[in-house]
PDB file of N, CA and C in Angstrom:
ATOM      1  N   UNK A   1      -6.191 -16.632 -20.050  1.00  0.00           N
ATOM      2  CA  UNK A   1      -5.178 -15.600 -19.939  1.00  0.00           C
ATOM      3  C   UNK A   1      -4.304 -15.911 -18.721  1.00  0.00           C
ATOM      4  N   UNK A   2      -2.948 -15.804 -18.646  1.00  0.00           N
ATOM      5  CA  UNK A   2      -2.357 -16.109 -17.703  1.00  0.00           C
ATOM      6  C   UNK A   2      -1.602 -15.130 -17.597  1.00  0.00           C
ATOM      7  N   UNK A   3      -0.810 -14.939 -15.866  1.00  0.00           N
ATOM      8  CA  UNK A   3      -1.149 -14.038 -14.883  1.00  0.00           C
ATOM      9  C   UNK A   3       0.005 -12.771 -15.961  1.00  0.00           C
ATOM     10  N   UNK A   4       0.676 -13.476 -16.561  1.00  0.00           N
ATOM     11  CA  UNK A   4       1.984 -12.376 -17.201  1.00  0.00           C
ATOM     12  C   UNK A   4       0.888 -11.090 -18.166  1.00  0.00           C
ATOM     13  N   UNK A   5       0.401 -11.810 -18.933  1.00  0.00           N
ATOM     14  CA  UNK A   5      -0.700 -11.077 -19.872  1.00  0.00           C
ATOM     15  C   UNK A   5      -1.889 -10.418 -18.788  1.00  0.00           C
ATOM     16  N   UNK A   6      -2.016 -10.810 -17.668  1.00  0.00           N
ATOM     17  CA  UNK A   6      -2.814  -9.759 -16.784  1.00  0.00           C
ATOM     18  C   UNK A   6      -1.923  -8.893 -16.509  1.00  0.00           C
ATOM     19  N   UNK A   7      -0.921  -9.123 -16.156  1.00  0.00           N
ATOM     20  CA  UNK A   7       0.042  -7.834 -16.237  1.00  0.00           C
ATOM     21  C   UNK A   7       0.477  -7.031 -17.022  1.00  0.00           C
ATOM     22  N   UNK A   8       0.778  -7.349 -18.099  1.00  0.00           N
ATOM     23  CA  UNK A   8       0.673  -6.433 -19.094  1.00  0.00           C
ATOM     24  C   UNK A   8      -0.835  -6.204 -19.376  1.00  0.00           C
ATOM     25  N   UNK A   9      -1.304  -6.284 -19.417  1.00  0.00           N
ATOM     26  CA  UNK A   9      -2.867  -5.431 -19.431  1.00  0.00           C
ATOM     27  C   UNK A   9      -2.809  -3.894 -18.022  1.00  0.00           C
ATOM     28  N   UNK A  10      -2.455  -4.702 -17.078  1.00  0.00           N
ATOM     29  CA  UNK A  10      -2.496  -3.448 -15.939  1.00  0.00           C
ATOM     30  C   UNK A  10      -1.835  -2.636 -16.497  1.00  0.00           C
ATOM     31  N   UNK A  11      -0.138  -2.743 -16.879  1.00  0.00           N
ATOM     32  CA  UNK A  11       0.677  -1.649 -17.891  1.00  0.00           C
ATOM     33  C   UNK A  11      -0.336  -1.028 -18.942  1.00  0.00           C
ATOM     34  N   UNK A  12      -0.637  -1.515 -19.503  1.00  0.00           N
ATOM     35  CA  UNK A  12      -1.299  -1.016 -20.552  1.00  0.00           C
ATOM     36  C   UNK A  12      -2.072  -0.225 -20.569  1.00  0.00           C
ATOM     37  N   UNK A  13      -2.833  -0.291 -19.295  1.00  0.00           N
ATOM     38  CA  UNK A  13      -4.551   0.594 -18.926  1.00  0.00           C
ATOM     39  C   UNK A  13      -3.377   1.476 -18.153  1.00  0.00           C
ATOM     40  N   UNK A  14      -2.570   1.473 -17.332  1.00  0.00           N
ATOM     41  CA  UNK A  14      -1.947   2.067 -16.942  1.00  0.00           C
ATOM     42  C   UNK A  14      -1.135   3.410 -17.828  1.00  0.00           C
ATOM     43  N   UNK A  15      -0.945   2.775 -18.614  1.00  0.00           N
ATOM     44  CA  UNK A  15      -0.002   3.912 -19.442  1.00  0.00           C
ATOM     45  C   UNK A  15      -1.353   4.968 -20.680  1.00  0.00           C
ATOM     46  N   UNK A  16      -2.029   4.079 -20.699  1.00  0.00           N
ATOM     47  CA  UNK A  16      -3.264   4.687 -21.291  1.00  0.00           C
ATOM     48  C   UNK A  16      -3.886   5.672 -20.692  1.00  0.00           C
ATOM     49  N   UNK A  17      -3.876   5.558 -19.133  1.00  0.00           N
ATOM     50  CA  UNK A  17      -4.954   6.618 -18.341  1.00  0.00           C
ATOM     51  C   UNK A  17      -3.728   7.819 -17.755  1.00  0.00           C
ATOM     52  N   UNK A  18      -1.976   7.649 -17.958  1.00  0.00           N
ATOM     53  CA  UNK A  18      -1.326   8.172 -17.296  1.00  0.00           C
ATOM     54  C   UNK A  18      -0.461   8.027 -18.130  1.00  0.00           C
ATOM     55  N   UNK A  19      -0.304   9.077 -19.684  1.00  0.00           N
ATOM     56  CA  UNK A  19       0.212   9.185 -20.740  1.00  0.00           C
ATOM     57  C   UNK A  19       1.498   9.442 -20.084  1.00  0.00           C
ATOM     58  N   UNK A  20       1.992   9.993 -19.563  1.00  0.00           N
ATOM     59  CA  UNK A  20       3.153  10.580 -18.681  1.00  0.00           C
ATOM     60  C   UNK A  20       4.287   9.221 -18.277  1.00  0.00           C
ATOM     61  N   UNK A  21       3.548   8.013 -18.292  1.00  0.00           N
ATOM     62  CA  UNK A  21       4.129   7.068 -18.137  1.00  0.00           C
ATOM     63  C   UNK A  21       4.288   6.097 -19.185  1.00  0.00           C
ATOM     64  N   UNK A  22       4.216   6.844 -20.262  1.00  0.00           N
ATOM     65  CA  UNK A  22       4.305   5.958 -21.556  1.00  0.00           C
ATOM     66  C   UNK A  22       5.778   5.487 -21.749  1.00  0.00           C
ATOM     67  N   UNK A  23       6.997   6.521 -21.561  1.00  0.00           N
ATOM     68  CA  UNK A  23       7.774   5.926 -21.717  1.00  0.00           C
ATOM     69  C   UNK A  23       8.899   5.473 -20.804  1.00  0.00           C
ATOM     70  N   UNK A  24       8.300   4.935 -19.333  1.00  0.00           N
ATOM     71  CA  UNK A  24       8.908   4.485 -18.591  1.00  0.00           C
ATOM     72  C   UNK A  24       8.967   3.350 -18.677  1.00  0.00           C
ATOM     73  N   UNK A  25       9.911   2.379 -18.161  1.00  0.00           N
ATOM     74  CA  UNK A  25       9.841   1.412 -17.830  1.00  0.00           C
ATOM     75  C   UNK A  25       9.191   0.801 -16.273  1.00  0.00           C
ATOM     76  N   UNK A  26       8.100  -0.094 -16.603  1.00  0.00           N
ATOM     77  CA  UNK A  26       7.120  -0.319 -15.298  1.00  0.00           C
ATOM     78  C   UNK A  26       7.338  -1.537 -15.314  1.00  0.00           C
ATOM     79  N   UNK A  27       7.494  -2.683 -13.863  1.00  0.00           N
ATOM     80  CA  UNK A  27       7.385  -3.798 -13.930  1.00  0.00           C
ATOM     81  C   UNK A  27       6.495  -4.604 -13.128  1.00  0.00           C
ATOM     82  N   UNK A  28       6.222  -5.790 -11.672  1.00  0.00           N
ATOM     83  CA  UNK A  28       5.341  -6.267 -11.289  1.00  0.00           C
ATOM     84  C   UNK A  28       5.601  -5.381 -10.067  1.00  0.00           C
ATOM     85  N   UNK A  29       6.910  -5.104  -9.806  1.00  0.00           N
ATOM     86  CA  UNK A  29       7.479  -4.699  -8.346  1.00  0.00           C
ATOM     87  C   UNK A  29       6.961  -3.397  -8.208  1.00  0.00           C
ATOM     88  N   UNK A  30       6.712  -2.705  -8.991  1.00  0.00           N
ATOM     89  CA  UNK A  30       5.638  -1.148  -8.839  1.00  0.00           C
ATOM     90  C   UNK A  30       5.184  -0.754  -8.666  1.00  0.00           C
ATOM     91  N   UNK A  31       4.442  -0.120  -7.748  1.00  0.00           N
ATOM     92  CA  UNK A  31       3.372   0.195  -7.377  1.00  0.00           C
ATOM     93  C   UNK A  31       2.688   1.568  -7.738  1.00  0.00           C
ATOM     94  N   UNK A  32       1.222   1.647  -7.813  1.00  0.00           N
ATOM     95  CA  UNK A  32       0.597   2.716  -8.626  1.00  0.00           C
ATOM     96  C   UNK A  32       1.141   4.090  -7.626  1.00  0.00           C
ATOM     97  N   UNK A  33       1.467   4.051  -6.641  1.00  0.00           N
ATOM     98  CA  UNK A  33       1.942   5.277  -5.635  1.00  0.00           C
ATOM     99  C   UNK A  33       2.749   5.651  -6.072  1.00  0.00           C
ATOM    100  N   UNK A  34       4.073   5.023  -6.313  1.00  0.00           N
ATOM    101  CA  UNK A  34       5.219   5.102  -6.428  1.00  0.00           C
ATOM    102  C   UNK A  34       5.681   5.427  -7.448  1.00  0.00           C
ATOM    103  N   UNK A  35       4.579   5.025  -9.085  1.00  0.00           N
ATOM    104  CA  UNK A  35       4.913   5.954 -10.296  1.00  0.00           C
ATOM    105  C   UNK A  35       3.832   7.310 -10.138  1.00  0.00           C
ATOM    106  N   UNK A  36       3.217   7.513  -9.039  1.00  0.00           N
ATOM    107  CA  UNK A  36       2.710   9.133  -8.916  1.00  0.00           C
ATOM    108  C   UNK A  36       0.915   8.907  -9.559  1.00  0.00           C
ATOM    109  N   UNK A  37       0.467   8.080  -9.100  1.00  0.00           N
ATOM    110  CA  UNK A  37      -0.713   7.773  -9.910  1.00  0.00           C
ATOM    111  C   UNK A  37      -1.799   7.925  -8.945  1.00  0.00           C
ATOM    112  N   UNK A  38      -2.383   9.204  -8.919  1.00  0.00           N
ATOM    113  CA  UNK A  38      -3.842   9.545  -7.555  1.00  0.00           C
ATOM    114  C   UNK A  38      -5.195   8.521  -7.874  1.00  0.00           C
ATOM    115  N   UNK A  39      -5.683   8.352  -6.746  1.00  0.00           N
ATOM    116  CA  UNK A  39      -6.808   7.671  -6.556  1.00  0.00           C
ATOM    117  C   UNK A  39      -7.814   7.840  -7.369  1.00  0.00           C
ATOM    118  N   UNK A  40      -7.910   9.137  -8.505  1.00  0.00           N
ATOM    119  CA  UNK A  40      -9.211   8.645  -9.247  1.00  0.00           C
ATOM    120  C   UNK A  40      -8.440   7.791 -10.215  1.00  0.00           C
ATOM    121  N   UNK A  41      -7.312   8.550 -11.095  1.00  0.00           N
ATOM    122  CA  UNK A  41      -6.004   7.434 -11.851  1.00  0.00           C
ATOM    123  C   UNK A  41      -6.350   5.691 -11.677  1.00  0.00           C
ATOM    124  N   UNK A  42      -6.363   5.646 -10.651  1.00  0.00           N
ATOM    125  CA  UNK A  42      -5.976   4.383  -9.965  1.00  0.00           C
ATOM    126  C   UNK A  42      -7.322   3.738 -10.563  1.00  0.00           C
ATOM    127  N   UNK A  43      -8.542   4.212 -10.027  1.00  0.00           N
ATOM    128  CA  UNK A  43     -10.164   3.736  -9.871  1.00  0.00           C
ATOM    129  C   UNK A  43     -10.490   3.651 -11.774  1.00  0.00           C
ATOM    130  N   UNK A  44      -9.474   4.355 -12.424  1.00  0.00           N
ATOM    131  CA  UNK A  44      -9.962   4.021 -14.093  1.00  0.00           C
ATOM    132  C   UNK A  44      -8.871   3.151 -14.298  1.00  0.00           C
ATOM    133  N   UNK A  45      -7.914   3.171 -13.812  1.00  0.00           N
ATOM    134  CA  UNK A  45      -7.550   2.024 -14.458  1.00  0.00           C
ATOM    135  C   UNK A  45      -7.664   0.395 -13.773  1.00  0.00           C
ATOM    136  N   UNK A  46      -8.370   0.913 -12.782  1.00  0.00           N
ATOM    137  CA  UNK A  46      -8.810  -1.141 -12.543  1.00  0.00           C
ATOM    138  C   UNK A  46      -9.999  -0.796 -12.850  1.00  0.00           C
ATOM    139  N   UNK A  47     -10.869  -0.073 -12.842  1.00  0.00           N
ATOM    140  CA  UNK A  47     -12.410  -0.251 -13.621  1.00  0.00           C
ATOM    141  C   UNK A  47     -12.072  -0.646 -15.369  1.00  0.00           C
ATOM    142  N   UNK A  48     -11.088   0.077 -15.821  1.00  0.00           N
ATOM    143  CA  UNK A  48     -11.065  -0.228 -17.488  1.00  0.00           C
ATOM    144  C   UNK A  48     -10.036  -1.874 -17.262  1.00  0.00           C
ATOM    145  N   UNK A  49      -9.291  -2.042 -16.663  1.00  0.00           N
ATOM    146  CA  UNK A  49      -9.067  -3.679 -16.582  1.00  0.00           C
ATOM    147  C   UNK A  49     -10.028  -4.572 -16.089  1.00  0.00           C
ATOM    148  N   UNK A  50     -11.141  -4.314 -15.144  1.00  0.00           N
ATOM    149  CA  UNK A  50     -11.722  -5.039 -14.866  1.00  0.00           C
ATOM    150  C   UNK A  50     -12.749  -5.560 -15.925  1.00  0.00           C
ATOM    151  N   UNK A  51     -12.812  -4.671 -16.751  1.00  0.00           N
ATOM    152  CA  UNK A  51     -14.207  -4.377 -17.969  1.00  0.00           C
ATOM    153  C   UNK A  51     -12.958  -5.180 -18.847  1.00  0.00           C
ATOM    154  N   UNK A  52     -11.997  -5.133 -19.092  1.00  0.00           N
ATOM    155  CA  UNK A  52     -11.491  -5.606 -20.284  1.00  0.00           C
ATOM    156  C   UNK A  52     -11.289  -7.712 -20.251  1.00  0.00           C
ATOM    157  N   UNK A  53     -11.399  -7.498 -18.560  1.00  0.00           N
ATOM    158  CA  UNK A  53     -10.982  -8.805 -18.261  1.00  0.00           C
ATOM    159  C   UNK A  53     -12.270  -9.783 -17.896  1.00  0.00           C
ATOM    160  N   UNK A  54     -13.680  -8.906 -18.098  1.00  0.00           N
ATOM    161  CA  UNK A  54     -15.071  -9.469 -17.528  1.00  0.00           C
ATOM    162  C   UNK A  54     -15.086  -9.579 -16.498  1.00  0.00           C
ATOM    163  N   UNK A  55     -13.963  -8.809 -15.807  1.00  0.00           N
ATOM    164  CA  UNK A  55     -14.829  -9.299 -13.972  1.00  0.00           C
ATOM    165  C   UNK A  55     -15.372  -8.668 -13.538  1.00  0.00           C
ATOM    166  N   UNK A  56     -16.572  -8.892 -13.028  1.00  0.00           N
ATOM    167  CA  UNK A  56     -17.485  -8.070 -11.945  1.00  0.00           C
ATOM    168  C   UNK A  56     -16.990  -8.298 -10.433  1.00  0.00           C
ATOM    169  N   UNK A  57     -16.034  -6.743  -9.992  1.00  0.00           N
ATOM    170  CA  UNK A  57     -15.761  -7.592  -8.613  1.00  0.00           C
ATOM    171  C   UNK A  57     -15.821  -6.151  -7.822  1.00  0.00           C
ATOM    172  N   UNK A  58     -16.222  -5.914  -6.522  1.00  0.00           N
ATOM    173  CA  UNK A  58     -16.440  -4.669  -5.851  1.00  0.00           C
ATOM    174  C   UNK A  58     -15.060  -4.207  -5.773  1.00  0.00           C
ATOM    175  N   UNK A  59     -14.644  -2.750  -6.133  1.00  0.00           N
ATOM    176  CA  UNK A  59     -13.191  -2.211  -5.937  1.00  0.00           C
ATOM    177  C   UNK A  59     -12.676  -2.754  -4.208  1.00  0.00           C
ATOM    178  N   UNK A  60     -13.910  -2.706  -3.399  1.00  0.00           N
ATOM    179  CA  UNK A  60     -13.018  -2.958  -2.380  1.00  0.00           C
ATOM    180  C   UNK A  60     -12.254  -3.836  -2.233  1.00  0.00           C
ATOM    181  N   UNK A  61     -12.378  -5.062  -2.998  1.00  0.00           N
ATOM    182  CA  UNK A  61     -11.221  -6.032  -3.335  1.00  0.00           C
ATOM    183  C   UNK A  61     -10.027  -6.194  -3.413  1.00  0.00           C
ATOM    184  N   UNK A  62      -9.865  -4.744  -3.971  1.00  0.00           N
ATOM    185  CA  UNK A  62      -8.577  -4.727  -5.262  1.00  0.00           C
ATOM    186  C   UNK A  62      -7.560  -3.691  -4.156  1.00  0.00           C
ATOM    187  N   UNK A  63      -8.283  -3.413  -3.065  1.00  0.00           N
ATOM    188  CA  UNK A  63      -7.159  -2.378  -2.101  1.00  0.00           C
ATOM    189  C   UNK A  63      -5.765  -3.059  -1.441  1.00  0.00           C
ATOM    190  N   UNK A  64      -5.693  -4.381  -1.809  1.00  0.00           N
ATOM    191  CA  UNK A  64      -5.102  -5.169  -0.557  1.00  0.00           C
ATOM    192  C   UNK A  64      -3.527  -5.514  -1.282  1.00  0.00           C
ATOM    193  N   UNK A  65      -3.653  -5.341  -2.564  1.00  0.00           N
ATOM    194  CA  UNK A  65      -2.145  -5.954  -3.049  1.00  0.00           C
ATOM    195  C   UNK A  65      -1.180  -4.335  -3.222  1.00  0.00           C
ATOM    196  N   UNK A  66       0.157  -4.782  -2.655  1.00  0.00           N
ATOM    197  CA  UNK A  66       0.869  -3.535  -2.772  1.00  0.00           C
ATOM    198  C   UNK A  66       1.755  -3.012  -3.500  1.00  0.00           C
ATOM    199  N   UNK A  67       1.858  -3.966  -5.047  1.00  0.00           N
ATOM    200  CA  UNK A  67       2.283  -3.444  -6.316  1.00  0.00           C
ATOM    201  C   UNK A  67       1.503  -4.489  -7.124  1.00  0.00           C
ATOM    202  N   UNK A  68       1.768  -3.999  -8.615  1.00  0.00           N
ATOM    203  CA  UNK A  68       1.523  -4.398  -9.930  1.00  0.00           C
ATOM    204  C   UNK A  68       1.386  -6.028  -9.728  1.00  0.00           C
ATOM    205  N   UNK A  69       2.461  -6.316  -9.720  1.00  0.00           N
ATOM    206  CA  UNK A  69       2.648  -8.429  -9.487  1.00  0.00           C
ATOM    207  C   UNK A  69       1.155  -8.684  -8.907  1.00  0.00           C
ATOM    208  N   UNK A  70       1.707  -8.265  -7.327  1.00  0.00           N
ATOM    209  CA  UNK A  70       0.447  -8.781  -6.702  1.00  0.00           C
ATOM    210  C   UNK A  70      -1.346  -8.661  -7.114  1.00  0.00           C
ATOM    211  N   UNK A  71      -1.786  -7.372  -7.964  1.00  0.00           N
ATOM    212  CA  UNK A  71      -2.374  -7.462  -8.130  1.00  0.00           C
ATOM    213  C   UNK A  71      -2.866  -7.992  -9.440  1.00  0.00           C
ATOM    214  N   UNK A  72      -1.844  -7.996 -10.135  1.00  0.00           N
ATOM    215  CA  UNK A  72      -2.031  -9.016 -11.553  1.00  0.00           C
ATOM    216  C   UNK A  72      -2.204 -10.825 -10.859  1.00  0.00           C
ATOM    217  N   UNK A  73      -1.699 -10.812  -9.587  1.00  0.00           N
ATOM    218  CA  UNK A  73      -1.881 -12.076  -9.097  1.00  0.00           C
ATOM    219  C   UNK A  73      -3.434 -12.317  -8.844  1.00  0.00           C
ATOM    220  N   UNK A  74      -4.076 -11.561  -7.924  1.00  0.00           N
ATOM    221  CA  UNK A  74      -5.375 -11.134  -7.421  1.00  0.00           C
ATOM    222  C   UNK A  74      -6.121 -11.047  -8.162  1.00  0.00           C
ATOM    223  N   UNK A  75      -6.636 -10.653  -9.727  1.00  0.00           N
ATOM    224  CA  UNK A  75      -7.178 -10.379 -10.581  1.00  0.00           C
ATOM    225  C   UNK A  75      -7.171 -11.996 -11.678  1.00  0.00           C
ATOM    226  N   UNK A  76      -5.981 -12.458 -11.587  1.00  0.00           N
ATOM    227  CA  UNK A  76      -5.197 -13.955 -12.529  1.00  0.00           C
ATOM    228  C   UNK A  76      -6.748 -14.800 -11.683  1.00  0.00           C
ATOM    229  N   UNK A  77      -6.272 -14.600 -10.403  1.00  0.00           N
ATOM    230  CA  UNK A  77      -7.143 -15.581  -9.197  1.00  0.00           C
ATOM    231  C   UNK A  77      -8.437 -16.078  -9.592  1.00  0.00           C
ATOM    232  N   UNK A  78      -9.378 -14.859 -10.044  1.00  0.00           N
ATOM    233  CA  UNK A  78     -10.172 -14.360 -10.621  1.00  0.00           C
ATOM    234  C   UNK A  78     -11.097 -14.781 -11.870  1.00  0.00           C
ATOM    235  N   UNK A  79      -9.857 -14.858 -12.371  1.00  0.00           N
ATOM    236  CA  UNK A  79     -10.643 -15.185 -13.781  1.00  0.00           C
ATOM    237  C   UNK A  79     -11.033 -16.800 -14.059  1.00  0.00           C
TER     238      UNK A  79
END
């Protein structure tokens, strides 16, 4: 899987756990703050990407990138 299709996966779990954002337009430059998305929001949708993508990795990992791109980068790294 390469890093574009990890990104659209984050959209995806994204718009899944935060119906409200179904019909926005979201891109890499985005960040989960910034479309209004609270910390449990946040914790299902990298637990349901992480499960979709097989990684076993401690959330504390995943705190460090500060939009979408980056962490579709971080996760790409990963696999």
């Amino acid at each position: 899987m390469d890093r574009d299709a990890v990104l659209a996966l984050l959209i995806a779990q994204l718009r899944d756990v935060v119906p409200d954002l179904a019909e926005k337009p979201i891109i890499g430059t985005d960040s989960m703050a910034e479309l209004g998305v609270d910390s449990i929001e946040r914790s299902e949708i990298l637990m349901n990407t992480l499960e979709a993508l097989a990684l076993d990795l401690p959330m504390v990992h995943l705190h460090g990138p500060r939009n979408l791109g980056e962490l579709a980068d971080l996760l790409h790294g990963k696999l």
